[in-house]
N, C-alpha and C. Protein backbone atom coordinates (compact mmCIF):
# COMPACT_ATOMS: atom_id res chain seq x y z
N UNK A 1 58.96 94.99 109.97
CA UNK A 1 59.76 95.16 108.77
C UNK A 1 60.56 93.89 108.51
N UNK A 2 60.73 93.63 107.46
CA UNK A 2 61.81 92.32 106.71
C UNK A 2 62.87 92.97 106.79
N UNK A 3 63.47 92.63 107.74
CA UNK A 3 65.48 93.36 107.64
C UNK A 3 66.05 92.13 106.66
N UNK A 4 65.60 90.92 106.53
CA UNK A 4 66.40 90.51 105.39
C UNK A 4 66.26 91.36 104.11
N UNK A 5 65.00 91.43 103.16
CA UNK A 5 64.18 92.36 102.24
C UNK A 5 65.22 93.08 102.52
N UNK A 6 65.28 93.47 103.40
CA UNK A 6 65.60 95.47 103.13
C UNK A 6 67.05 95.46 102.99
N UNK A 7 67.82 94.18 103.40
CA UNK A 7 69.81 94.09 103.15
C UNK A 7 69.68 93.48 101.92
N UNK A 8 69.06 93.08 101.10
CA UNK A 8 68.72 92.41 99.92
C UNK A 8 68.20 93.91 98.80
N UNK A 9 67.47 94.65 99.49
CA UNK A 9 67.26 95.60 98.69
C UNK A 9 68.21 96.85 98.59
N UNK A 10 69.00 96.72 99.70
CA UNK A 10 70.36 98.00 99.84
C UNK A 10 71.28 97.34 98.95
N UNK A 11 71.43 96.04 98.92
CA UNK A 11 72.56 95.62 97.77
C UNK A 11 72.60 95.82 96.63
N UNK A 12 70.82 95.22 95.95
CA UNK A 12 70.65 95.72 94.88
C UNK A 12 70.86 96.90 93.95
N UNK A 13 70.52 98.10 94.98
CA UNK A 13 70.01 98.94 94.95
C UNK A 13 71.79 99.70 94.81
N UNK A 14 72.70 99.32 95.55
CA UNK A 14 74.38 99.52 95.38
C UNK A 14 74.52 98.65 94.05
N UNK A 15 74.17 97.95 93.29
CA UNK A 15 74.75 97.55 92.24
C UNK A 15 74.34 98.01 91.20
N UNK A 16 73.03 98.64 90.90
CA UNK A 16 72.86 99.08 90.30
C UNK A 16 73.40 100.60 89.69
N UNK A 17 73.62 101.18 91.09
CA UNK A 17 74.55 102.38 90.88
C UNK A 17 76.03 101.95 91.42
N UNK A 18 76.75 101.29 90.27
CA UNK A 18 77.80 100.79 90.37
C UNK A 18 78.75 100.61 91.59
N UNK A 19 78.31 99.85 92.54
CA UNK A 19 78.58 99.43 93.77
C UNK A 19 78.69 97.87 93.45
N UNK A 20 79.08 97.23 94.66
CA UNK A 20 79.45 95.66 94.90
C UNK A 20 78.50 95.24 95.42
N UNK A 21 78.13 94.04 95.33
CA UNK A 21 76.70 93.24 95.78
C UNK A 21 76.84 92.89 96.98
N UNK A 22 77.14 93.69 98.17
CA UNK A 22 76.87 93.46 99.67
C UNK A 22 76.20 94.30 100.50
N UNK A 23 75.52 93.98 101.56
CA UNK A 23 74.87 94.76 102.42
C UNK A 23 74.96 94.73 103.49
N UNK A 24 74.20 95.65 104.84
CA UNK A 24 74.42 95.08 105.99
C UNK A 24 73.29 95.83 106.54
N UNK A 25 72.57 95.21 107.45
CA UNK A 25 71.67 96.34 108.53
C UNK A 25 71.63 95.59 109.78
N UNK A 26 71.55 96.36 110.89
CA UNK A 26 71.40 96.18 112.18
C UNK A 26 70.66 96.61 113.09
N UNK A 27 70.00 95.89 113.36
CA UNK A 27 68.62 95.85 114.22
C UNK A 27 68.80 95.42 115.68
N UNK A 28 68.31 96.58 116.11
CA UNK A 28 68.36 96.09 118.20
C UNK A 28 66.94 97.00 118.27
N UNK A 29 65.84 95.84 119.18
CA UNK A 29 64.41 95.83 119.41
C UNK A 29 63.67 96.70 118.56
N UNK A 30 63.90 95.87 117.45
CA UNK A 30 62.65 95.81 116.29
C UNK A 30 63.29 97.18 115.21
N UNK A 31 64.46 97.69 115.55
CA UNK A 31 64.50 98.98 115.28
C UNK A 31 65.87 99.17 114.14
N UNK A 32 65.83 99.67 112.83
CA UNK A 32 67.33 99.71 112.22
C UNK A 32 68.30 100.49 112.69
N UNK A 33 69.37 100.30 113.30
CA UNK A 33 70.50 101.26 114.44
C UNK A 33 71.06 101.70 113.02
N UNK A 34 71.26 100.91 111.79
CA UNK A 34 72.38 101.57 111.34
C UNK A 34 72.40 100.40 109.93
N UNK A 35 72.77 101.03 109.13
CA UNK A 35 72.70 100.20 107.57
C UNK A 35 73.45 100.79 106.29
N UNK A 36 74.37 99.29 105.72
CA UNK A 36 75.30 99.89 104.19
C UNK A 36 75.69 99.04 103.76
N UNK A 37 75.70 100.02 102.47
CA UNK A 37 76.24 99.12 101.28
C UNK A 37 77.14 99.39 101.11
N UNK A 38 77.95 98.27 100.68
CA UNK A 38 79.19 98.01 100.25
C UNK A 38 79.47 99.78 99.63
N UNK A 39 80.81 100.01 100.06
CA UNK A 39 81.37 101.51 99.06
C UNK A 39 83.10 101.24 98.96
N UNK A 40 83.05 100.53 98.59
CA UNK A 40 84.62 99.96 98.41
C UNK A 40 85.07 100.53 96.95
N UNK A 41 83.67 100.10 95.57
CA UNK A 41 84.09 100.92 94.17
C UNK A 41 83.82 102.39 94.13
N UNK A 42 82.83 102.90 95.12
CA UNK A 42 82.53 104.27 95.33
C UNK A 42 83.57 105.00 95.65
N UNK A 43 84.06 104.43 97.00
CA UNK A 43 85.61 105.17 97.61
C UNK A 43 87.05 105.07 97.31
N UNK A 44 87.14 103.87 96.83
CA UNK A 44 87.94 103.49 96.51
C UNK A 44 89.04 102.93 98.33
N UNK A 45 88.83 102.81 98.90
CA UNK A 45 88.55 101.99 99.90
C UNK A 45 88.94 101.16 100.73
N UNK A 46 89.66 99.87 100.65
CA UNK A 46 89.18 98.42 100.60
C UNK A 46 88.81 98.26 101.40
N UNK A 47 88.40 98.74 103.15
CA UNK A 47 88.21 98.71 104.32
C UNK A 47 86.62 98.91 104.13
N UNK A 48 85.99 99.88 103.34
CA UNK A 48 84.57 100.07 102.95
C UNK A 48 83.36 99.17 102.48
N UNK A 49 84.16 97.84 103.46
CA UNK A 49 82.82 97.07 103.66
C UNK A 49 81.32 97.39 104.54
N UNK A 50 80.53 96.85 103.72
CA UNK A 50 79.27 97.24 104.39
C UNK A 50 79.46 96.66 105.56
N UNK A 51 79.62 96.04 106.52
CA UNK A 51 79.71 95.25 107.99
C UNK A 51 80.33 96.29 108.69
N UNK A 52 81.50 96.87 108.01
CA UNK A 52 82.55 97.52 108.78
C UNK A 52 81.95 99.30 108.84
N UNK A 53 81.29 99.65 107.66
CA UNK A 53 80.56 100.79 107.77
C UNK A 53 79.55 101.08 108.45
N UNK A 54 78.28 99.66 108.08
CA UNK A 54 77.11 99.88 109.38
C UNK A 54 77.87 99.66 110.84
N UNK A 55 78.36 99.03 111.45
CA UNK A 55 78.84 98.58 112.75
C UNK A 55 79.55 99.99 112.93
N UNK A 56 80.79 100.85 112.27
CA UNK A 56 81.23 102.24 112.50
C UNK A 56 79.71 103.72 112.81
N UNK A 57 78.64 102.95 111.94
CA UNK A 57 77.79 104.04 112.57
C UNK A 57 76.57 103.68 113.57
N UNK A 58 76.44 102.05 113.67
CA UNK A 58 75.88 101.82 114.69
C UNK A 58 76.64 102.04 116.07
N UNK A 59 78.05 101.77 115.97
CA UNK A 59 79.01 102.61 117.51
C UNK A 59 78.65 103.61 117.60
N UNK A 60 79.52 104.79 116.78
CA UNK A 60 78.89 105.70 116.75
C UNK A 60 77.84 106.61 117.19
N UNK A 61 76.69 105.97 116.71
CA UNK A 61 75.10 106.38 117.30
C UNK A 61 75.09 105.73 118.78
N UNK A 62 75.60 105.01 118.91
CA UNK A 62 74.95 104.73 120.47
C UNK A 62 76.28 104.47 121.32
N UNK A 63 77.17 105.41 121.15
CA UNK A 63 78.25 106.24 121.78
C UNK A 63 78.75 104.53 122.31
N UNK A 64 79.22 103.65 122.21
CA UNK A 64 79.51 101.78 122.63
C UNK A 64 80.44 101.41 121.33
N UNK A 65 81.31 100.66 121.58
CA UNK A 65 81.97 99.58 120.57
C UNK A 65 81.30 98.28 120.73
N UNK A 66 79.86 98.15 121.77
CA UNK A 66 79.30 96.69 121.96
C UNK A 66 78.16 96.42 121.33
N UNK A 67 77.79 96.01 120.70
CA UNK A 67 76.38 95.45 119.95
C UNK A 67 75.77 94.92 120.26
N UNK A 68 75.60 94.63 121.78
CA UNK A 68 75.13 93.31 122.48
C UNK A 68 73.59 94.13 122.19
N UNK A 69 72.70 92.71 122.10
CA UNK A 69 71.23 92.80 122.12
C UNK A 69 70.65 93.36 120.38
N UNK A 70 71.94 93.30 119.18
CA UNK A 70 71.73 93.48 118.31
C UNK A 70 71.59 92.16 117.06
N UNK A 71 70.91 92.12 116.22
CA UNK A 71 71.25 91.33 115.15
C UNK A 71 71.79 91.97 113.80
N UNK A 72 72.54 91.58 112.82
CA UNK A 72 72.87 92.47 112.14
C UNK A 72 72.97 91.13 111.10
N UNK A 73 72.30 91.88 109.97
CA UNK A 73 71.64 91.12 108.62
C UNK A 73 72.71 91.22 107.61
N UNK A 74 73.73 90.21 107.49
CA UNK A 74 74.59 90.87 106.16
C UNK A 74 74.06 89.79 104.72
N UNK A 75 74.34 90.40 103.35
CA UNK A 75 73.77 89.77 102.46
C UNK A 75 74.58 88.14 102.40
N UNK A 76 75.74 88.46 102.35
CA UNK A 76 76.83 86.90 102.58
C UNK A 76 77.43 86.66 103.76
N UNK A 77 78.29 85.19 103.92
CA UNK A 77 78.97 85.16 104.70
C UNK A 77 80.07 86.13 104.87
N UNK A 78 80.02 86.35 105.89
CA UNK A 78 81.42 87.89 105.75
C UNK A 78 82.65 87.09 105.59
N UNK A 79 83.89 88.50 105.50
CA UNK A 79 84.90 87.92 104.68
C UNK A 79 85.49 88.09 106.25
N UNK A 80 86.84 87.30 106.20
CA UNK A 80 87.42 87.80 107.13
C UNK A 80 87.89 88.93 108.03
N UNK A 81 87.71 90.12 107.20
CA UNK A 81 88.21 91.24 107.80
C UNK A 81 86.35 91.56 108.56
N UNK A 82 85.47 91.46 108.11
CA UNK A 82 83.97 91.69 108.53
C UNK A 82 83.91 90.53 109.58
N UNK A 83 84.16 89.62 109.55
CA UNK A 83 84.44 88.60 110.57
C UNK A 83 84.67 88.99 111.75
N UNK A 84 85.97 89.64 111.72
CA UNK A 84 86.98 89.97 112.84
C UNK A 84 85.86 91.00 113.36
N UNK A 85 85.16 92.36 112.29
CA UNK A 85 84.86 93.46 113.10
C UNK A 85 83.43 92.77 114.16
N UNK A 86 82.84 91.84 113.53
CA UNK A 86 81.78 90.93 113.75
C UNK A 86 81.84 90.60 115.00
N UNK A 87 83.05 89.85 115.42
CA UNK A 87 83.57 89.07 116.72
C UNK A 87 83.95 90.06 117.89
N UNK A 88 84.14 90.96 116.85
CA UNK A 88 84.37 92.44 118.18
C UNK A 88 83.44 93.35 118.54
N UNK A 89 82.54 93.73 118.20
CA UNK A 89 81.16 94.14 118.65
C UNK A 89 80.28 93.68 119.27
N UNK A 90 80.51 91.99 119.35
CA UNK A 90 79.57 91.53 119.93
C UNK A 90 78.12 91.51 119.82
N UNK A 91 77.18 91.24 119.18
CA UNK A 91 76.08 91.50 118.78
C UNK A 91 75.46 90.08 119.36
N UNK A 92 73.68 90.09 119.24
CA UNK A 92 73.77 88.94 119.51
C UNK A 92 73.28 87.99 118.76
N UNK A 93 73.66 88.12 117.15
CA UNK A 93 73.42 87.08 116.54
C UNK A 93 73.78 87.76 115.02
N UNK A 94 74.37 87.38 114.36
CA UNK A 94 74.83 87.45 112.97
C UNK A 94 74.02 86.78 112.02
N UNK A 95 73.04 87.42 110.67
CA UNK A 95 71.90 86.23 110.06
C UNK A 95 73.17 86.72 108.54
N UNK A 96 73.38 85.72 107.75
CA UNK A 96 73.69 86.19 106.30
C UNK A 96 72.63 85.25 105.94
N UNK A 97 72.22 85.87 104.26
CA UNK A 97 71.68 85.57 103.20
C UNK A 97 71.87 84.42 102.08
N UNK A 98 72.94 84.62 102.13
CA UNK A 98 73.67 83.52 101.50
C UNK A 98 75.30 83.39 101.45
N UNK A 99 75.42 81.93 100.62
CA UNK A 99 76.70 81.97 100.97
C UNK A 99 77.78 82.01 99.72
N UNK A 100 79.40 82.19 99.93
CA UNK A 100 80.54 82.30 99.19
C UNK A 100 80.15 80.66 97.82
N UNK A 101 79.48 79.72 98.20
CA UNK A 101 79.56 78.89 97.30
C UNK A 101 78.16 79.09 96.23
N UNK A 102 76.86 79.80 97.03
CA UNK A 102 75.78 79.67 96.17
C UNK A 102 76.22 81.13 95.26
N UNK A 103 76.84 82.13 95.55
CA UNK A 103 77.59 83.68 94.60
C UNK A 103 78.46 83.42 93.88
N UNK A 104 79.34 81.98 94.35
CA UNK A 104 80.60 82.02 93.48
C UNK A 104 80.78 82.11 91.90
N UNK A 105 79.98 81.13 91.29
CA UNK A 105 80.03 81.61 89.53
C UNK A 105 79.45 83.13 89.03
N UNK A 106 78.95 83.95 90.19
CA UNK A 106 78.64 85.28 89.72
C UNK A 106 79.03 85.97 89.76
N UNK A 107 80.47 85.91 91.34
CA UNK A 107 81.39 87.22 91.90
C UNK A 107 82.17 86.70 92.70
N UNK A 108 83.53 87.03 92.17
CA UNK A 108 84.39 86.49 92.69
C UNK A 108 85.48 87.85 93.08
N UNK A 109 86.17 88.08 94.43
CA UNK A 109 86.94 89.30 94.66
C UNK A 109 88.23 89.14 95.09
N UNK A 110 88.75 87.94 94.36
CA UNK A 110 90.39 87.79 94.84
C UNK A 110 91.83 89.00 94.95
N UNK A 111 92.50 88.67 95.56
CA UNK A 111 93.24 89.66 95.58
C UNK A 111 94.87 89.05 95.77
N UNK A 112 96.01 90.27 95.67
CA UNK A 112 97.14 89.86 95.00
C UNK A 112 97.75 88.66 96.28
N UNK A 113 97.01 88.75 97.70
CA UNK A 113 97.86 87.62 98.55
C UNK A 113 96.86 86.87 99.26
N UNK A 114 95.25 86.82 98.59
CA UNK A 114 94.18 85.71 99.28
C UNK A 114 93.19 86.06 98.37
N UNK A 115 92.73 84.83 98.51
CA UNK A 115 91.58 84.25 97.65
C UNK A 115 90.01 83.99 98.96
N UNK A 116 89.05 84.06 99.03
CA UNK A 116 88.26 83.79 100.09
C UNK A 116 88.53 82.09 100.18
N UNK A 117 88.81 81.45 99.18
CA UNK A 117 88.48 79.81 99.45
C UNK A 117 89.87 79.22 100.38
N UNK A 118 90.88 79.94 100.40
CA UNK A 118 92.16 79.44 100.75
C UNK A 118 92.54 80.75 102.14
N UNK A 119 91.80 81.66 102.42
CA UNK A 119 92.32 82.38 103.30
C UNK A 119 92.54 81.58 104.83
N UNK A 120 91.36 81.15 105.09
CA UNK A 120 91.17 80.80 106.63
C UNK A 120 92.86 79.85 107.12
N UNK A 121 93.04 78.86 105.36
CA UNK A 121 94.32 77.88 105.80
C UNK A 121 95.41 79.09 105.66
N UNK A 122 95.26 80.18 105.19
CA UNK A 122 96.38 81.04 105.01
C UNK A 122 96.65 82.04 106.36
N UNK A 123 95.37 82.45 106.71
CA UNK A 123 95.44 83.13 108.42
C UNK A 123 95.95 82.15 109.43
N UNK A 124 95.80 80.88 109.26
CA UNK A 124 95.96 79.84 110.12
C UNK A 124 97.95 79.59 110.58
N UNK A 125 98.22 80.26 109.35
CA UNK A 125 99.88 79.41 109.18
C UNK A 125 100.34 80.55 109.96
N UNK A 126 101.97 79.99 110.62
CA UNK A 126 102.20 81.26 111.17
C UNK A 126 103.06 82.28 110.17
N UNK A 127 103.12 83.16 111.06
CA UNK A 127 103.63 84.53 109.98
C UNK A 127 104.27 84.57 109.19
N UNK A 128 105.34 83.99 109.42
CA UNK A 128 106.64 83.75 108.59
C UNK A 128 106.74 82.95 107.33
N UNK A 129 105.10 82.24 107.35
CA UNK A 129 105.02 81.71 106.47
C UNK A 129 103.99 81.68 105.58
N UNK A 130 103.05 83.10 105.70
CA UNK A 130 102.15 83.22 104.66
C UNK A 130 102.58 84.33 103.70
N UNK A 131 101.88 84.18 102.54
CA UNK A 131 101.90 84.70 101.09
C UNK A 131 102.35 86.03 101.34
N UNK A 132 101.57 86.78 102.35
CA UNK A 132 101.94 88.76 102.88
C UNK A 132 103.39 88.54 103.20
N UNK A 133 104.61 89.12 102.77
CA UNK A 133 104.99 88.91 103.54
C UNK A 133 105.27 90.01 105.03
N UNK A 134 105.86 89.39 106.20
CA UNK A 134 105.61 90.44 107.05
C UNK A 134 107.37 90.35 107.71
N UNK A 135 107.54 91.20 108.24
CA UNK A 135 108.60 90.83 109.12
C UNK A 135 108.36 91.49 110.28
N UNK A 136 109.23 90.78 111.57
CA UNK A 136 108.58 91.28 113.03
C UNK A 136 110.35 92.16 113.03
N UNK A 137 110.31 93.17 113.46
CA UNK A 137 111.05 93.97 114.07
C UNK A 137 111.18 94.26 115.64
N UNK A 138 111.44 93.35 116.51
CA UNK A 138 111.27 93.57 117.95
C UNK A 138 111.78 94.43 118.24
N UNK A 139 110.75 95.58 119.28
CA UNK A 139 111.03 96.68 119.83
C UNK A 139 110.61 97.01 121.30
N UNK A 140 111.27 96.91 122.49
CA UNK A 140 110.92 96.63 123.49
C UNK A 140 109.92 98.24 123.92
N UNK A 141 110.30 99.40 123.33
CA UNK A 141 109.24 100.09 123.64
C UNK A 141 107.73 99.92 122.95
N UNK A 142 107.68 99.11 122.35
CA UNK A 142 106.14 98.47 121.97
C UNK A 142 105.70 98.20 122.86
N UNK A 143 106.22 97.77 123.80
CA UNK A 143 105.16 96.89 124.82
C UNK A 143 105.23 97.89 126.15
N UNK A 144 105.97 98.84 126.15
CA UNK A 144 105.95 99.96 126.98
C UNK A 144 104.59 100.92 127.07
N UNK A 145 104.32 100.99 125.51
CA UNK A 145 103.04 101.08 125.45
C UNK A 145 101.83 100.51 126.09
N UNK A 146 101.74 99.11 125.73
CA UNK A 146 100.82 98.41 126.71
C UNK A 146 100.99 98.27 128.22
N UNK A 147 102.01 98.56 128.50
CA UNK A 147 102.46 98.64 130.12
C UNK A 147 101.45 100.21 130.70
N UNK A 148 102.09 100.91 130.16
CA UNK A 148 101.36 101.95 130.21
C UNK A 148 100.18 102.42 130.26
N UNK A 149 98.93 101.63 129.14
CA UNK A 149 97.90 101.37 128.75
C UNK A 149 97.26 100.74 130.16
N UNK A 150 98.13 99.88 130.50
CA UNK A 150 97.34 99.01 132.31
C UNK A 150 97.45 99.63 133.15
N UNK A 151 98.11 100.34 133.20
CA UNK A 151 98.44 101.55 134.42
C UNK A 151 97.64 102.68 134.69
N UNK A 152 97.09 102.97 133.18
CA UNK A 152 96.19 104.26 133.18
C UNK A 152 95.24 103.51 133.33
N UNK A 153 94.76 102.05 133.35
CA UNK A 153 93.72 101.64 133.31
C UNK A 153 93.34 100.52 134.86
N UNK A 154 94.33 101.44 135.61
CA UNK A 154 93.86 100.46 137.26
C UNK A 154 94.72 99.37 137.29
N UNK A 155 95.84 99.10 136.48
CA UNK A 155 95.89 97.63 136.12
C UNK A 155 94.85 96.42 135.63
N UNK A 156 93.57 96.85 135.47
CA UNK A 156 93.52 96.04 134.69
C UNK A 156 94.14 96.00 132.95
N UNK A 157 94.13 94.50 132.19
CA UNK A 157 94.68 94.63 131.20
C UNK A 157 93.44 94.41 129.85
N UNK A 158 92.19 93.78 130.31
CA UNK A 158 91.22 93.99 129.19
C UNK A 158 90.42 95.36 129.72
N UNK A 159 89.97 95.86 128.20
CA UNK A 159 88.92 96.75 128.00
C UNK A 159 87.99 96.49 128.41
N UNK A 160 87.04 97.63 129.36
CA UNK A 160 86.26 97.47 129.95
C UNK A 160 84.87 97.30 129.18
N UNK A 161 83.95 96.55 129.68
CA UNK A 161 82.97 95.76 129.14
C UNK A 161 83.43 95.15 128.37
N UNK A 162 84.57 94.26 127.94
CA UNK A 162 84.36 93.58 126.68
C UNK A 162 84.38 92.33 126.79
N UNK A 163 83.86 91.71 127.90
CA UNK A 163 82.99 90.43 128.37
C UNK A 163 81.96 90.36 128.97
């Protein structure tokens, strides 16, 4: 099977029934674990990226948060938040279709505190000084939590398998 074709044809196939032009499928030995289209205008959403939906039912199905031994076909370069889920599953190889500069005069999805062309310098700055604003409220039982979290967990402090 063409798993590119077929994340090329799930996109389409979402835009036409008024969906956003992204896709995703994921393949481990020869086989589709799990595949979606964008439903961000369907659900209303914003988390309802296709990356973040196939990867929620490729876990899912094979009871793991790890993707190792998977490839997973998205139509573009992912955005940052698909990035992040990307880097955390672990898979073993990410293919996109194309990229944010060859889509740009066709679709563009800015929003009220990032733009895709200016985010990466905007994640980069520290907190206090990007566009969101955030404020830190220090609370020493926050981290009581994570104390806790190592304790139930042997002392160790990473999640198991996630190297």
């Amino acid at each position: 099977m063409d798993f590119a074709r077929r994340t090329i044809d799930l996109a389409r196939r979402n835009v036409e029934e008024g969906g956003r032009p992204f896709a995703t499928v994921i393949v481990r030995a020869g086989e589709i674990l799990a595949e979606s289209a964008n439903k961000v205008a369907q659900t209303a959403d914003p988390t309802a990226h296709a990356e973040i939906l196939a990867i929620r039912e490729a876990c899912t199905r094979l009871g793991t948060e790890h993707l190792t031994g998977a490839t997973i076909y998205v139509l573009a370069h992912p955005c940052p938040m698909c990035l992040g889920s990307l880097y955390y599953c672990s898979p073993d190889e990410v293919v996109f279709l194309t990229t944010r500069d060859a889509y740009e005069p066709h679709y563009v999805d800015d929003r009220k505190y990032f733009e895709l062309d200016t985010f990466y310098g905007e994640f980069a700055k520290p907190w206090e000084r990007r566009r969101l604003p955030m404020r830190h409220d220090p609370q020493a039982a926050a981290v009581d939590v994570y104390r806790r979290w190592q304790e139930l967990n042997g002392g160790n402090r990473r999640v198991a398998d996630s190297i």
